[in-house]
PDB file of N, CA and C in Angstrom:
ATOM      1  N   UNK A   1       0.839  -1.180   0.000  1.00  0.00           N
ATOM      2  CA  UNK A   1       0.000   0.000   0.000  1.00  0.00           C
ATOM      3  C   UNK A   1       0.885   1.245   0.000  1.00  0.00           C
ATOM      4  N   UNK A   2       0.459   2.258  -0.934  1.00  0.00           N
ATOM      5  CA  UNK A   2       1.324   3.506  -0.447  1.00  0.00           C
ATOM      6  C   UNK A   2       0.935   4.229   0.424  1.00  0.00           C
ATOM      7  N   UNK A   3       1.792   5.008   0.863  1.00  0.00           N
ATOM      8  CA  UNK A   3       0.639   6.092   2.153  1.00  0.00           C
ATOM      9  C   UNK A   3       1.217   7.414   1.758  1.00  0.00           C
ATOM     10  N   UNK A   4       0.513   8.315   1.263  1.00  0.00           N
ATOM     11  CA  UNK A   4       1.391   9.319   0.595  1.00  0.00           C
ATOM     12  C   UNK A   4       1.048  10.309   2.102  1.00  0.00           C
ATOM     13  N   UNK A   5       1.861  11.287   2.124  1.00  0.00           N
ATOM     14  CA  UNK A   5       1.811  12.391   3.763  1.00  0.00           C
ATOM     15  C   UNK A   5       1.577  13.658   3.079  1.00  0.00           C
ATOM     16  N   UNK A   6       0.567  14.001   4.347  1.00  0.00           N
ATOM     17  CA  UNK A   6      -0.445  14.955   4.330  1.00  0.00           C
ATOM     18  C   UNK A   6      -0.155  15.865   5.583  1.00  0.00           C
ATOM     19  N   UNK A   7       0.419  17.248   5.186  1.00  0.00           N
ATOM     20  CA  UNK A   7       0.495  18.032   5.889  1.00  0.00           C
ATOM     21  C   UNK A   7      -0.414  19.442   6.067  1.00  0.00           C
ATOM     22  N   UNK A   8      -0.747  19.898   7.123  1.00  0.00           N
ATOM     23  CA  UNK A   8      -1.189  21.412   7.135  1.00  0.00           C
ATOM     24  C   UNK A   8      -0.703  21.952   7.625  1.00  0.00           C
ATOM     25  N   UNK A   9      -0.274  23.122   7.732  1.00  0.00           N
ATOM     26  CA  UNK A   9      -0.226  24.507   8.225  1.00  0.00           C
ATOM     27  C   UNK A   9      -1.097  24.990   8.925  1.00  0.00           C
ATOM     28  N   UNK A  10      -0.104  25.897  10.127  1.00  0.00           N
ATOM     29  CA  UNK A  10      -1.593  26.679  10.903  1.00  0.00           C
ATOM     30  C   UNK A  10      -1.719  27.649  10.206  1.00  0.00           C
ATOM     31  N   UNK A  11      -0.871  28.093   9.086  1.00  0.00           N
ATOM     32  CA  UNK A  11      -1.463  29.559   8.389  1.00  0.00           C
ATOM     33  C   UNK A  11      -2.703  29.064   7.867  1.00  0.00           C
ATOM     34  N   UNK A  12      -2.956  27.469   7.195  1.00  0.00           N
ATOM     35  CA  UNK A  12      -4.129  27.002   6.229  1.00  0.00           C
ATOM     36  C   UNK A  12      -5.041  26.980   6.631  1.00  0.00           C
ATOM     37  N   UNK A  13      -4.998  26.904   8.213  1.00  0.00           N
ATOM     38  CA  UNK A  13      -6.474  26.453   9.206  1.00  0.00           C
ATOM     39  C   UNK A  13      -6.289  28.239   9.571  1.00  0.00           C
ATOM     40  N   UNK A  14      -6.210  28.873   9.805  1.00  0.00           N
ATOM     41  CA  UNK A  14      -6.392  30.036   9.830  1.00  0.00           C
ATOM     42  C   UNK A  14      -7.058  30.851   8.727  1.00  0.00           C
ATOM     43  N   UNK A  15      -6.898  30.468   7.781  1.00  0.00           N
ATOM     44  CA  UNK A  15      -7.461  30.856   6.343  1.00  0.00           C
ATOM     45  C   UNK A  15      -8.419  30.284   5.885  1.00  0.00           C
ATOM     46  N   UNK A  16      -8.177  28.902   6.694  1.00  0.00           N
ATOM     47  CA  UNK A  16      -9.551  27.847   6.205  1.00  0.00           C
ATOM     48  C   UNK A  16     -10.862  28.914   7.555  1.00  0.00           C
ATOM     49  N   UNK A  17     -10.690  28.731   8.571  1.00  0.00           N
ATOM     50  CA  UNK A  17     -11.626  29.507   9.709  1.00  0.00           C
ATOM     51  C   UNK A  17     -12.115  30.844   9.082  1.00  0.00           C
ATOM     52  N   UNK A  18     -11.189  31.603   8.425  1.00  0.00           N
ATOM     53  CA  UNK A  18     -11.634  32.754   8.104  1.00  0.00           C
ATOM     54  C   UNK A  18     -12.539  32.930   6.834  1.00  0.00           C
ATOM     55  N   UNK A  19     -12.599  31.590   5.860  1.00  0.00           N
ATOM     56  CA  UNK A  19     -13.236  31.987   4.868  1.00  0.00           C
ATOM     57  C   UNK A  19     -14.284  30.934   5.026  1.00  0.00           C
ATOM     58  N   UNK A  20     -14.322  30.385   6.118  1.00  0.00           N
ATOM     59  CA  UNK A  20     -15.723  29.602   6.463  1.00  0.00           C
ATOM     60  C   UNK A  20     -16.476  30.775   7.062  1.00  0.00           C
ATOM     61  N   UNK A  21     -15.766  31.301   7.856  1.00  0.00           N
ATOM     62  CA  UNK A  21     -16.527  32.739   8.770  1.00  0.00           C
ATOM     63  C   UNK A  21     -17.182  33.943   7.692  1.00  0.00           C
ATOM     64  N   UNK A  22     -16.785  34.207   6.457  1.00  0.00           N
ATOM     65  CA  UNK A  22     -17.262  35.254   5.107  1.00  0.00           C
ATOM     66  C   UNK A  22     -17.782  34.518   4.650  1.00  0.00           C
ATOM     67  N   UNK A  23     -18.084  32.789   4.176  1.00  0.00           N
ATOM     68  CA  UNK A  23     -18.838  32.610   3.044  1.00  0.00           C
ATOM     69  C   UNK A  23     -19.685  31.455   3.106  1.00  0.00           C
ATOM     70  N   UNK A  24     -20.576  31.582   2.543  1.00  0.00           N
ATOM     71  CA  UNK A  24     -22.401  30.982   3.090  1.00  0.00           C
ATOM     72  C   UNK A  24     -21.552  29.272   2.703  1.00  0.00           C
ATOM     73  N   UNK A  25     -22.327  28.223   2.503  1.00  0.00           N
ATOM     74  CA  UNK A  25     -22.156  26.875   2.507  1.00  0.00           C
ATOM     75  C   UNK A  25     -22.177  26.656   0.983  1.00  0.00           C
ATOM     76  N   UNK A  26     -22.827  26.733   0.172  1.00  0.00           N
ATOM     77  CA  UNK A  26     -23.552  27.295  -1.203  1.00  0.00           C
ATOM     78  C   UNK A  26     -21.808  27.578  -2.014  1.00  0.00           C
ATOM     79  N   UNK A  27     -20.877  28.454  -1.691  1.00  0.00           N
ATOM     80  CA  UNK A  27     -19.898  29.101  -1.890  1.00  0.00           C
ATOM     81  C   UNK A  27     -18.387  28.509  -2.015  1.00  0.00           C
ATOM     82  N   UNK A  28     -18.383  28.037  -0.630  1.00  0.00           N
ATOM     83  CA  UNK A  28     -17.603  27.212   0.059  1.00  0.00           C
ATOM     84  C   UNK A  28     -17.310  25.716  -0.886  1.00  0.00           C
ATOM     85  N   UNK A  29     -19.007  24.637  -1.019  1.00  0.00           N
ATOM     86  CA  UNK A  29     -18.941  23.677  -1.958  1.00  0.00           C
ATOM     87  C   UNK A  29     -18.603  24.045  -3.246  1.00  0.00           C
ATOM     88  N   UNK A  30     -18.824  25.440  -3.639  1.00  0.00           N
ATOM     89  CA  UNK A  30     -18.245  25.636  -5.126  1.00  0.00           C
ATOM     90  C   UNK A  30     -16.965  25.964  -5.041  1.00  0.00           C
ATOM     91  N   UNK A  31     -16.318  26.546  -4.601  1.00  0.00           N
ATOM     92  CA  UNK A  31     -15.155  26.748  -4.227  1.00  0.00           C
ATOM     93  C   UNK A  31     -13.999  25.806  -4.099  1.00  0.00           C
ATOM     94  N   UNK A  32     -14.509  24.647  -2.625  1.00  0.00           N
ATOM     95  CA  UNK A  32     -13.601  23.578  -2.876  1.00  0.00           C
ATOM     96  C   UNK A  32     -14.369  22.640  -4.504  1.00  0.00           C
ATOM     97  N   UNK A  33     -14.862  22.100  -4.490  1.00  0.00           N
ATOM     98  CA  UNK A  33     -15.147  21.588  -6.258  1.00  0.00           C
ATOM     99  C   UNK A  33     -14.474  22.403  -7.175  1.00  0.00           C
ATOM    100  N   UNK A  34     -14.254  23.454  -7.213  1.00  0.00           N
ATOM    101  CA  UNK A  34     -13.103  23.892  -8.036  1.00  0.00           C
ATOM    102  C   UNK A  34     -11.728  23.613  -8.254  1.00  0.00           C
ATOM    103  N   UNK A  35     -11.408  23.903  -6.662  1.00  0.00           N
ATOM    104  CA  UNK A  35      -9.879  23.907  -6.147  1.00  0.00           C
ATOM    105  C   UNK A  35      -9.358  21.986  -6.504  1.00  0.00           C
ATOM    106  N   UNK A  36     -10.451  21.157  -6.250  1.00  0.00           N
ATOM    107  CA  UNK A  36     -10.253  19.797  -6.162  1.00  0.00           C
ATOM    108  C   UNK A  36     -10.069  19.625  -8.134  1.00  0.00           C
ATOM    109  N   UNK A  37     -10.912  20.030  -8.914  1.00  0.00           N
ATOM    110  CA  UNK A  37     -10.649  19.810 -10.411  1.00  0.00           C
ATOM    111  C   UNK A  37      -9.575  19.968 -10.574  1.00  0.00           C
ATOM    112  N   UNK A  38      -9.032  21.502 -10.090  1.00  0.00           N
ATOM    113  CA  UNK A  38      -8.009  21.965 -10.784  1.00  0.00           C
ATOM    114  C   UNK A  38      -6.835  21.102  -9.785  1.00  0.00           C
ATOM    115  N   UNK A  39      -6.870  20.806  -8.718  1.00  0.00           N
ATOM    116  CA  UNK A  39      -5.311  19.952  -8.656  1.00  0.00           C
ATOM    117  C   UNK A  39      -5.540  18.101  -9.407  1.00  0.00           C
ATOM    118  N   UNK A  40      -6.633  17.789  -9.323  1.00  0.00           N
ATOM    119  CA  UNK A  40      -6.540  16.578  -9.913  1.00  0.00           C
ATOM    120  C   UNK A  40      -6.258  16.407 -11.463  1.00  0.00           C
ATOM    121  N   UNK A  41      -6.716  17.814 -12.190  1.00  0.00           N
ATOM    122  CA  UNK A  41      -5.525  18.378 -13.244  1.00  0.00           C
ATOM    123  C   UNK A  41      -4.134  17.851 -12.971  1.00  0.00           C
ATOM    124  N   UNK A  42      -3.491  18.728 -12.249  1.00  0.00           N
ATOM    125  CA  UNK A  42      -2.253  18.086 -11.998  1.00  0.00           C
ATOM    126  C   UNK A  42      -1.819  16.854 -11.776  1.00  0.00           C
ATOM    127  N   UNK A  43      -2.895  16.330 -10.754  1.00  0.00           N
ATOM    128  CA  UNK A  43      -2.381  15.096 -10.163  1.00  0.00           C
ATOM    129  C   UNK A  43      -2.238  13.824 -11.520  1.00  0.00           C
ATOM    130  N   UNK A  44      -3.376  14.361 -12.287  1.00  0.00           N
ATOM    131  CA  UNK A  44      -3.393  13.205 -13.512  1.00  0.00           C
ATOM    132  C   UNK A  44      -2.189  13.494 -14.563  1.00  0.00           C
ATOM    133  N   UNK A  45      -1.965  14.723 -14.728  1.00  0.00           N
ATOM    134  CA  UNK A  45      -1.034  14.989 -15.948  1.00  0.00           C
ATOM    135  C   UNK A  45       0.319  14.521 -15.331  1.00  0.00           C
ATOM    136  N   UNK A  46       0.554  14.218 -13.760  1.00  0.00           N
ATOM    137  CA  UNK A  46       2.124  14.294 -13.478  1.00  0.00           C
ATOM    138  C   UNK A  46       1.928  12.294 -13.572  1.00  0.00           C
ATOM    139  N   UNK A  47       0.833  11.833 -13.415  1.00  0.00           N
ATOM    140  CA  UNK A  47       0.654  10.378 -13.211  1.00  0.00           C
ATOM    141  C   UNK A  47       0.999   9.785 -14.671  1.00  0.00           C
ATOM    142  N   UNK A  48       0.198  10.840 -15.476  1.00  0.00           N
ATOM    143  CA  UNK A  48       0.816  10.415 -17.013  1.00  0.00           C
ATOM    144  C   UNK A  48       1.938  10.762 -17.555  1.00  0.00           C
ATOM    145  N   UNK A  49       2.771  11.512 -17.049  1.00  0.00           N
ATOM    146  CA  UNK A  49       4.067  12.021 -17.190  1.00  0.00           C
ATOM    147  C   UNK A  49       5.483  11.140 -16.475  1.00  0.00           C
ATOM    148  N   UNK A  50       4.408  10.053 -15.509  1.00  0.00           N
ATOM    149  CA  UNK A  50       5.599   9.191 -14.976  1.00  0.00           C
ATOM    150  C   UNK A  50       6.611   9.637 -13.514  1.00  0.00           C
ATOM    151  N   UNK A  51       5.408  11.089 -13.467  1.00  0.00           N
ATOM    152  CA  UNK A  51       6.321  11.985 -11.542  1.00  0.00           C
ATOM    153  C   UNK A  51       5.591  10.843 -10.422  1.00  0.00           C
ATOM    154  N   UNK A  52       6.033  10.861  -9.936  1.00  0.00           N
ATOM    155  CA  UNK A  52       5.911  10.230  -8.683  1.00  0.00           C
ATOM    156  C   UNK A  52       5.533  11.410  -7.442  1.00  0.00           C
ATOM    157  N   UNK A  53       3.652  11.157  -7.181  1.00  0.00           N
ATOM    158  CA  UNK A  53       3.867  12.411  -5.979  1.00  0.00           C
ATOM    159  C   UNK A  53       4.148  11.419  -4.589  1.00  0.00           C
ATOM    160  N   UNK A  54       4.739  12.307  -3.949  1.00  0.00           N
ATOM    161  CA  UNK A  54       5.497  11.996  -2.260  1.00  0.00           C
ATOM    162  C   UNK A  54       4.459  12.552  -1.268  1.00  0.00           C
ATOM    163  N   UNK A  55       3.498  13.744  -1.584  1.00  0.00           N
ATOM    164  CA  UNK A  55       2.865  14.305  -0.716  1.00  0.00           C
ATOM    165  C   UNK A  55       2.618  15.549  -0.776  1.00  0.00           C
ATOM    166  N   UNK A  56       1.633  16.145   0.058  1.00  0.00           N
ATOM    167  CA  UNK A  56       0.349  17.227  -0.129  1.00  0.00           C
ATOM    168  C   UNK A  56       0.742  18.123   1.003  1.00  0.00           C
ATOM    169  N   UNK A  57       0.538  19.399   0.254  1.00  0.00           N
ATOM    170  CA  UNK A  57       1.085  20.098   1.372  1.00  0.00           C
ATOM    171  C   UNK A  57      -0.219  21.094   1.614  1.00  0.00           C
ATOM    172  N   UNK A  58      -1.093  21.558   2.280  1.00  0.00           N
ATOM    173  CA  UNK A  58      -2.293  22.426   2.519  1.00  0.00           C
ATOM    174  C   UNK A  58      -1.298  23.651   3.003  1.00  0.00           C
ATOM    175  N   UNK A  59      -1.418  24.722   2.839  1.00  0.00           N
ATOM    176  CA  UNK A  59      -0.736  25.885   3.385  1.00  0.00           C
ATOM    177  C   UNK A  59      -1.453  26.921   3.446  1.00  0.00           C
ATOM    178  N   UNK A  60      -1.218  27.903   3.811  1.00  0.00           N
ATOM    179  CA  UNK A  60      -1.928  29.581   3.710  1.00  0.00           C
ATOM    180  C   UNK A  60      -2.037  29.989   2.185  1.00  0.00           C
ATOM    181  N   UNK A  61      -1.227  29.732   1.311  1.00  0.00           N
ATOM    182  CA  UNK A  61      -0.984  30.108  -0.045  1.00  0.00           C
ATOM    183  C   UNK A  61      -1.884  28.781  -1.208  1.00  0.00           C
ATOM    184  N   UNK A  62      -2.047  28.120  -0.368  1.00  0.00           N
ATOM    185  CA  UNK A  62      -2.946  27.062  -1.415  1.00  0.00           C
ATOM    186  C   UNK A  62      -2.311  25.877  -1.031  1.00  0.00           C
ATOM    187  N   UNK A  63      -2.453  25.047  -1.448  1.00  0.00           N
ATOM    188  CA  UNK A  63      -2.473  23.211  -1.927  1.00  0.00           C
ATOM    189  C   UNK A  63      -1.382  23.241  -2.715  1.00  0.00           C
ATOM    190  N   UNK A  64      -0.185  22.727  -2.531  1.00  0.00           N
ATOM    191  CA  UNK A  64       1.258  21.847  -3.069  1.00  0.00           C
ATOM    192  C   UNK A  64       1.530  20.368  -3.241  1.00  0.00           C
ATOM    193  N   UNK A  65       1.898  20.411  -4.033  1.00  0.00           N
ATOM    194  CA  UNK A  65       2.043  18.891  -4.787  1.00  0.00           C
ATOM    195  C   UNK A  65       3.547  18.577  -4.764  1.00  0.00           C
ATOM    196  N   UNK A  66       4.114  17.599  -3.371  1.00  0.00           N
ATOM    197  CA  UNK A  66       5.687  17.155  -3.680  1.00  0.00           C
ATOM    198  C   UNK A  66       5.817  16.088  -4.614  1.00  0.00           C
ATOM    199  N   UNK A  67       6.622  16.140  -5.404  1.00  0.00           N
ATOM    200  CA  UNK A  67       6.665  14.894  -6.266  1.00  0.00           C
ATOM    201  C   UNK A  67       8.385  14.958  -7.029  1.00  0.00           C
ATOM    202  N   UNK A  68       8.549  13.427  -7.758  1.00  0.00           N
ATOM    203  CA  UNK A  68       9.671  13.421  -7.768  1.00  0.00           C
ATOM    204  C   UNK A  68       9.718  12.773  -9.362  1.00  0.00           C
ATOM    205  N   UNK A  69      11.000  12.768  -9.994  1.00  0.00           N
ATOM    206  CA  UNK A  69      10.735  12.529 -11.277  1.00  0.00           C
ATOM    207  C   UNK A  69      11.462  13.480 -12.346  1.00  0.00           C
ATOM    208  N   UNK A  70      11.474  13.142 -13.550  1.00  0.00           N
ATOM    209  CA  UNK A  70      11.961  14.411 -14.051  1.00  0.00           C
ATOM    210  C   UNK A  70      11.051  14.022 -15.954  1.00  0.00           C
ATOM    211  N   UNK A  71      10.401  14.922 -16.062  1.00  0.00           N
ATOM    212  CA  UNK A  71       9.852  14.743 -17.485  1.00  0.00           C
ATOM    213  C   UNK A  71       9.947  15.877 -18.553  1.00  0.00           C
ATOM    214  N   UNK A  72      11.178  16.778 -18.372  1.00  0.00           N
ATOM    215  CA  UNK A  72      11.513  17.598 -19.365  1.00  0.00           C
ATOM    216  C   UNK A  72      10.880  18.728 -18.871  1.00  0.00           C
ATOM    217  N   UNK A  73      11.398  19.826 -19.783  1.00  0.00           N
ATOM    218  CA  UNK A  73      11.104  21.159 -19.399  1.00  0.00           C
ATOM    219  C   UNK A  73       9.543  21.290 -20.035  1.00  0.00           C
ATOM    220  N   UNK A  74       8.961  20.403 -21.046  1.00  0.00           N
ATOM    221  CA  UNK A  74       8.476  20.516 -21.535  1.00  0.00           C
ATOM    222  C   UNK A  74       7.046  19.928 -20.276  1.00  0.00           C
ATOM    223  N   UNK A  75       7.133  18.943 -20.130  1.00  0.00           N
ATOM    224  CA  UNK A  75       6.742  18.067 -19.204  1.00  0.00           C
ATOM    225  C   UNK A  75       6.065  18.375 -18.139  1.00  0.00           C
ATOM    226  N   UNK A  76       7.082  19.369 -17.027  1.00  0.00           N
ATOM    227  CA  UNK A  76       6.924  20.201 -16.086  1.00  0.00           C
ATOM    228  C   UNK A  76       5.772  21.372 -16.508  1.00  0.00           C
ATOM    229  N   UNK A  77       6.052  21.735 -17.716  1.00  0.00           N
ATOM    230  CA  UNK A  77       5.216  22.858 -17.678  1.00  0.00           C
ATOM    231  C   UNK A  77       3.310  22.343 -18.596  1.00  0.00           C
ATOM    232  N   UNK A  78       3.472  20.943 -19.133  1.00  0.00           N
ATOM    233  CA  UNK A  78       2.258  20.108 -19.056  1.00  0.00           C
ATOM    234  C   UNK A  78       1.660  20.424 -17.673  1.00  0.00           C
ATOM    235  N   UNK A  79       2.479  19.017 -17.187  1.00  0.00           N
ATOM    236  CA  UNK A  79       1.597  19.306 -15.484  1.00  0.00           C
ATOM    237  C   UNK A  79       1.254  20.612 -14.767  1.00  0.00           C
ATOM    238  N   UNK A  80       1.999  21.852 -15.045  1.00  0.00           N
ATOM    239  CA  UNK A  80       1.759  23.156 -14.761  1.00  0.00           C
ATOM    240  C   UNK A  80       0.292  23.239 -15.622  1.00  0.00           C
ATOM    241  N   UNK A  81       0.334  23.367 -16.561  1.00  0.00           N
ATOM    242  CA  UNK A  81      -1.261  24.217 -17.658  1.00  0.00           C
ATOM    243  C   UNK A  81      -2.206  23.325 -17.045  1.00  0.00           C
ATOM    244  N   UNK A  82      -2.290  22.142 -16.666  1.00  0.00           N
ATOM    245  CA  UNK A  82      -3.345  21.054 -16.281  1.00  0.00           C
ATOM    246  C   UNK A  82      -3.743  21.251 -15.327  1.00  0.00           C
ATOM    247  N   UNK A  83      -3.445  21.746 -14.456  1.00  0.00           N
ATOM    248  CA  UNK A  83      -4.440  22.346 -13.256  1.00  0.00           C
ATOM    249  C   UNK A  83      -5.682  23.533 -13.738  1.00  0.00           C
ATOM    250  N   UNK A  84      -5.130  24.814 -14.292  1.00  0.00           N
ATOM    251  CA  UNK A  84      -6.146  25.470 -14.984  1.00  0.00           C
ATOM    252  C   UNK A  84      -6.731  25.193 -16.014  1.00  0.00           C
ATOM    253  N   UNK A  85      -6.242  23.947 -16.680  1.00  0.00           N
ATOM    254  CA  UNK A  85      -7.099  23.430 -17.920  1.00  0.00           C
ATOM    255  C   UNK A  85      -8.551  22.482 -17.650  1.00  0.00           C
ATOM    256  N   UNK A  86      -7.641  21.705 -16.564  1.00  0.00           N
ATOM    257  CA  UNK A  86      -8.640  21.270 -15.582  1.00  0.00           C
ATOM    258  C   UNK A  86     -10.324  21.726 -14.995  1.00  0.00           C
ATOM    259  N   UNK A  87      -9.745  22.956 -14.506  1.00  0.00           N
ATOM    260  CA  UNK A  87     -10.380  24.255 -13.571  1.00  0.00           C
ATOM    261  C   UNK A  87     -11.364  24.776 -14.733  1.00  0.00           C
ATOM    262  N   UNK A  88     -10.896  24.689 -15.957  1.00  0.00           N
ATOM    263  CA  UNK A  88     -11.603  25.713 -17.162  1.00  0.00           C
ATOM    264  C   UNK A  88     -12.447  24.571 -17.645  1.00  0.00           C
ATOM    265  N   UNK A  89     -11.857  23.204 -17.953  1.00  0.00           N
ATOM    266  CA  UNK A  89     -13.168  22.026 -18.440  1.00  0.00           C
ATOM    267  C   UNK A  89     -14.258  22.358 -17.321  1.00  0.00           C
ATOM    268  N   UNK A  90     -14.245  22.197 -16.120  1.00  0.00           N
ATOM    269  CA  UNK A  90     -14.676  21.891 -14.711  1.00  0.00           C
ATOM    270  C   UNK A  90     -15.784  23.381 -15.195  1.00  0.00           C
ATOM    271  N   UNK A  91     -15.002  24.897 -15.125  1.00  0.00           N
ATOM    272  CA  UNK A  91     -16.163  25.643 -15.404  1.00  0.00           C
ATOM    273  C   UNK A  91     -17.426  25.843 -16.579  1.00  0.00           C
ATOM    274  N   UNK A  92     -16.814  25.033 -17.537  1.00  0.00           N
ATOM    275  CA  UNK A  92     -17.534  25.363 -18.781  1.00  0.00           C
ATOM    276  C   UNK A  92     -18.832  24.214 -18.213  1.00  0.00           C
ATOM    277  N   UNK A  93     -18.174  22.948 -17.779  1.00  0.00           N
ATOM    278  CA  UNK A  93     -19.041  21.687 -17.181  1.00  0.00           C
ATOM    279  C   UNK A  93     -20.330  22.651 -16.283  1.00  0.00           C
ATOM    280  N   UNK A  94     -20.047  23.127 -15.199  1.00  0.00           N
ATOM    281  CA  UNK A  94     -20.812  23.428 -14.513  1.00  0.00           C
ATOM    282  C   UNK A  94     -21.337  24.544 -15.052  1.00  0.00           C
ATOM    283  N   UNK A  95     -20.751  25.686 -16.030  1.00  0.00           N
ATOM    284  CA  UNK A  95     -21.829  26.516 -16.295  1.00  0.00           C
ATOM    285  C   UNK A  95     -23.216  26.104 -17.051  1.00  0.00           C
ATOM    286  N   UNK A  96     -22.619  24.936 -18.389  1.00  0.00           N
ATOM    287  CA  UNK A  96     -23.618  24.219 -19.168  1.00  0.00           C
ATOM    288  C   UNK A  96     -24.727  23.524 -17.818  1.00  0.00           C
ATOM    289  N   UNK A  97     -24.175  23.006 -17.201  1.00  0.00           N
ATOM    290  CA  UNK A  97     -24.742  22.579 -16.127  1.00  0.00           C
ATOM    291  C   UNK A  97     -26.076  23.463 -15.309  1.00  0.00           C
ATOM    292  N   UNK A  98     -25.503  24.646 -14.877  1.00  0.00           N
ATOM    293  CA  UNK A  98     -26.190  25.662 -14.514  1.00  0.00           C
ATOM    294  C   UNK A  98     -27.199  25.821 -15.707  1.00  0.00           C
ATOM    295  N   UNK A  99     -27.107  26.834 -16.453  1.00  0.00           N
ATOM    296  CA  UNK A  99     -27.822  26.783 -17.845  1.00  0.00           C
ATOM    297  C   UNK A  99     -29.097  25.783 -17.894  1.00  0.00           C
ATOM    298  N   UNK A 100     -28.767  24.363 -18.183  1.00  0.00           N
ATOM    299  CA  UNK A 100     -29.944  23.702 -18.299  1.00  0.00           C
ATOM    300  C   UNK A 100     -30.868  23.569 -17.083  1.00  0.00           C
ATOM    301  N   UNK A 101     -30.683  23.768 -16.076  1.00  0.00           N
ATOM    302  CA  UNK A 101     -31.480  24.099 -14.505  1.00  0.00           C
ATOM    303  C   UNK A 101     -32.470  24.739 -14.949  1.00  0.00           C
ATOM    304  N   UNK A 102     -31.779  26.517 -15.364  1.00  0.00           N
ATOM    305  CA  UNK A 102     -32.865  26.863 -15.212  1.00  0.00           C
ATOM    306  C   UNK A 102     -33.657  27.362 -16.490  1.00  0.00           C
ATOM    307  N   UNK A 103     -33.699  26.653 -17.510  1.00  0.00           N
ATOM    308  CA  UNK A 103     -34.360  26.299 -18.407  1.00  0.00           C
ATOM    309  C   UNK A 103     -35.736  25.487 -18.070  1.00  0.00           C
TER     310      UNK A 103
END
């Protein structure tokens, strides 16, 4: 089994408290469903690229991905665009989504 390690930060739980405290429930689920597309972007493009992730880092500044490997300059910057490519399938999904609701 692997066990990949999962760290937080108290800056993250500080940031996590504060933007539970500004934003309704409604917000929050759209929010993380975003944040989750756009790293599993990554997580898939570095899996197909042959990186090896080591572990998750939650911080004040966002969600980090340690990983190890080397797949070109070219490679690196795949797994880079795939998080917001991710994030952008994910919005077009849910706007079409939205849209037919309230039709």
């Amino acid at each position: 089994m692997i066990r990949k390690k999962v760290t937080v930060s108290s800056g993250a739980v500080i940031m996590a408290a504060v933007i539970y405290y500004l934003c309704d429930s409604k917000t929050l689920l759209a929010v993380f469903a975003a944040a989750l597309a756009h790293e599993l972007g990554h997580m898939f493009a570095m899996q197909v690229l042959g990186l090896r992730i080591k572990a998750f880092r939650i911080e004040a500044k966002g969600f980090c991905i340690d990983y190890c490997g080397y797949a070109g300059a070219v490679g690196h910057a795949l797994a880079a665009l795939a998080g917001p490519a991710a994030g952008l399938f994910y919005a077009l999904a849910a706007s079409k989504m939205g849209n037919s609701l309230e039709e």
